[in-house]
C-alpha atoms as a PDB file:
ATOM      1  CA  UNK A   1     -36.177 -23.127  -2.529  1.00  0.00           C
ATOM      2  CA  UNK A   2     -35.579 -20.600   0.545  1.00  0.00           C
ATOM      3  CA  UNK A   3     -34.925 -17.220  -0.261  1.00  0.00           C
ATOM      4  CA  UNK A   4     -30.963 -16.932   1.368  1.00  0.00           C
ATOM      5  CA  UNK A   5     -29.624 -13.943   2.612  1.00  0.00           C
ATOM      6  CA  UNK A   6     -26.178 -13.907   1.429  1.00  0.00           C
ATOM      7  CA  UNK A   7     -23.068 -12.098   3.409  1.00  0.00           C
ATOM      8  CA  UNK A   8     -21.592  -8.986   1.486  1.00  0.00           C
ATOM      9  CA  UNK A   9     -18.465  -9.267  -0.471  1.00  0.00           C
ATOM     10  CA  UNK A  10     -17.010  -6.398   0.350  1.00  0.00           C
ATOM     11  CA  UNK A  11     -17.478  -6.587   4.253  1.00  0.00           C
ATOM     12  CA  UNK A  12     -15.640 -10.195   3.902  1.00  0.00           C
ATOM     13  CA  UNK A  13     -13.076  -7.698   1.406  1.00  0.00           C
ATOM     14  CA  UNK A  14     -12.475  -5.457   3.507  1.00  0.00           C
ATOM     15  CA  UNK A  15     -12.363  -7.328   7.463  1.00  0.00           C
ATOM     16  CA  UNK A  16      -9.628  -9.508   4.902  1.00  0.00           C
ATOM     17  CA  UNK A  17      -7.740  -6.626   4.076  1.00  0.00           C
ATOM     18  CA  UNK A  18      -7.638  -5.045   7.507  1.00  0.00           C
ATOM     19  CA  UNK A  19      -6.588  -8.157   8.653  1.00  0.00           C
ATOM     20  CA  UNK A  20      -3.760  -7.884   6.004  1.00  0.00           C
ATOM     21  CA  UNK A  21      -2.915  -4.553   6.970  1.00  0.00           C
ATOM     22  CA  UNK A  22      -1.784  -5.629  10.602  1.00  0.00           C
ATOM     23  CA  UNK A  23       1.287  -7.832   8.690  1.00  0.00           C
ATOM     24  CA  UNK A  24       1.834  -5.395   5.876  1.00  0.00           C
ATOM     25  CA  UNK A  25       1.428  -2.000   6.696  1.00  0.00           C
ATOM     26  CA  UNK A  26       2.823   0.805   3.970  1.00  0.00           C
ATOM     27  CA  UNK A  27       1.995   3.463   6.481  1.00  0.00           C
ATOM     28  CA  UNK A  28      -1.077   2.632   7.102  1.00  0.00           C
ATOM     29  CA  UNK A  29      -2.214   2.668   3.467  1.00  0.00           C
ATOM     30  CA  UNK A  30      -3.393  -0.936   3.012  1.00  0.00           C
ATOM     31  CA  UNK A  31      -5.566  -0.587   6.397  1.00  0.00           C
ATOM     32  CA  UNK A  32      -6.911   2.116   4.922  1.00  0.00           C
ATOM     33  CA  UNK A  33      -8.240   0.472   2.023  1.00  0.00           C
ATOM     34  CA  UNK A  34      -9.579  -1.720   4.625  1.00  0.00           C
ATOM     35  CA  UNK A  35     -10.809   0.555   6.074  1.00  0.00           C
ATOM     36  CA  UNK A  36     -12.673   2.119   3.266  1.00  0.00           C
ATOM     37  CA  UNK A  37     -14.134  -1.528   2.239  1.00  0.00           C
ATOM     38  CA  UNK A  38     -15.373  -2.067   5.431  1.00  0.00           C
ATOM     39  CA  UNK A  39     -17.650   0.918   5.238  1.00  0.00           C
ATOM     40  CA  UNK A  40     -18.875   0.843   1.691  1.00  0.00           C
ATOM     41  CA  UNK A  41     -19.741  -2.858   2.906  1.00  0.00           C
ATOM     42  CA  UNK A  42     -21.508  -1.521   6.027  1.00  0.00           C
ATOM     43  CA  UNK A  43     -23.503   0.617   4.633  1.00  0.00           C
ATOM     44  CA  UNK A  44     -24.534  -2.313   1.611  1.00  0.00           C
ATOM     45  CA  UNK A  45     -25.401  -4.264   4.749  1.00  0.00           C
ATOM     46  CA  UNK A  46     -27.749  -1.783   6.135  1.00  0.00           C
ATOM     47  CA  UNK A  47     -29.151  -0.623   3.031  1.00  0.00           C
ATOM     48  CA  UNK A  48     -29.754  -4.411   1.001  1.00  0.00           C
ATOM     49  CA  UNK A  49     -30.334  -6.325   4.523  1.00  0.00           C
ATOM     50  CA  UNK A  50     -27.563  -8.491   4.036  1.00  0.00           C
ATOM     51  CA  UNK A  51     -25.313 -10.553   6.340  1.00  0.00           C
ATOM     52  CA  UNK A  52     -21.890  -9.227   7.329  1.00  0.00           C
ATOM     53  CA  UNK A  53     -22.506  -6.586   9.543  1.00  0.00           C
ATOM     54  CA  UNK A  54     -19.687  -7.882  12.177  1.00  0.00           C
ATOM     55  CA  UNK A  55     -17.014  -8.474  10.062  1.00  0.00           C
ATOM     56  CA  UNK A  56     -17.739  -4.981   8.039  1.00  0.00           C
ATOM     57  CA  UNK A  57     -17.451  -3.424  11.667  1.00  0.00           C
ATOM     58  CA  UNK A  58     -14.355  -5.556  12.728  1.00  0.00           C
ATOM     59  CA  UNK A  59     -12.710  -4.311   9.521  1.00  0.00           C
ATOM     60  CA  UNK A  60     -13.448  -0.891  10.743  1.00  0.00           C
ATOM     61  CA  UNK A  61     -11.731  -1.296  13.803  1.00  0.00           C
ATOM     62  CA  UNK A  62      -9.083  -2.660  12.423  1.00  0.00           C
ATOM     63  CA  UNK A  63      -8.344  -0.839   9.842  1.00  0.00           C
ATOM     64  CA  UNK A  64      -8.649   2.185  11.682  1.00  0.00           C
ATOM     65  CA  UNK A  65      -6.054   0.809  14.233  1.00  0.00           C
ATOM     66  CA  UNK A  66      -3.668   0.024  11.517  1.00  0.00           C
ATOM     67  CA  UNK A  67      -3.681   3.676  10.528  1.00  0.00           C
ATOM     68  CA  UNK A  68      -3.095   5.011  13.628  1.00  0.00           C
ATOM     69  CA  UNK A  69      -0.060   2.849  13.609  1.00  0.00           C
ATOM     70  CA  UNK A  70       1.039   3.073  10.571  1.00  0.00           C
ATOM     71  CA  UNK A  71       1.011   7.182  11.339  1.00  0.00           C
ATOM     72  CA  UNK A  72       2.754   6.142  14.705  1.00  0.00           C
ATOM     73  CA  UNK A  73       5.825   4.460  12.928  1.00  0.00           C
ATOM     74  CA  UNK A  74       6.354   7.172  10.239  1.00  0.00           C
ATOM     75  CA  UNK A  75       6.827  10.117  12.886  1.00  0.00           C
ATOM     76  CA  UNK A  76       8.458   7.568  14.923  1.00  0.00           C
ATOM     77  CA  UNK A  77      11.088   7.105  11.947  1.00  0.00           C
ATOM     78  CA  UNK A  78      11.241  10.747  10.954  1.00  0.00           C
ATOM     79  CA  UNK A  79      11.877  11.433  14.600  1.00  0.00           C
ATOM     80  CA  UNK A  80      14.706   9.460  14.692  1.00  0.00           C
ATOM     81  CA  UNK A  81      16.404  10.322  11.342  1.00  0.00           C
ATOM     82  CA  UNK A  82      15.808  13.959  12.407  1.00  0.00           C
ATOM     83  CA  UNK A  83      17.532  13.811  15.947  1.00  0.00           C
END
């Protein structure tokens, strides 16, 4: 039997979750547990020489982007109920 590398569950977690966080976005709070996922998982890809290296970086990206606009919409609200 061939020795398998096998993708990392928490770079699949966390590229899922950032996914998530582009639909449901609590101000940015679900991208960035994302966010956070995708880079324990990163760094468990580097480190154990697993697969998932994309999708832990995709999450990343993601994530990161939902944060930004989750941090966009909040002072974008407060602006408005402010003025």
């Amino acid at each position: 039997m061939e020795n398998q590398v096998k993708y990392n569950g928490l770079a699949i977690a966390g590229f899922v979750v950032s996914l998530a966080s582009l639909l449901i976005n609590f101000g940015g709070i679900v991208g960035l547990v994302g966010t956070i996922l995708s880079a324990i998982g990163l760094s468990q890809v580097n480190s154990k020489g697993e697969k998932g290296k994309g999708m832990a970086i995709a999450g990343l990206v993601v994530g990161i982007v939902s944060i930004l606009y989750g941090i966009y919409s909040i002072a974008n609200c407060v602006s408005i109920f402010t003025a």
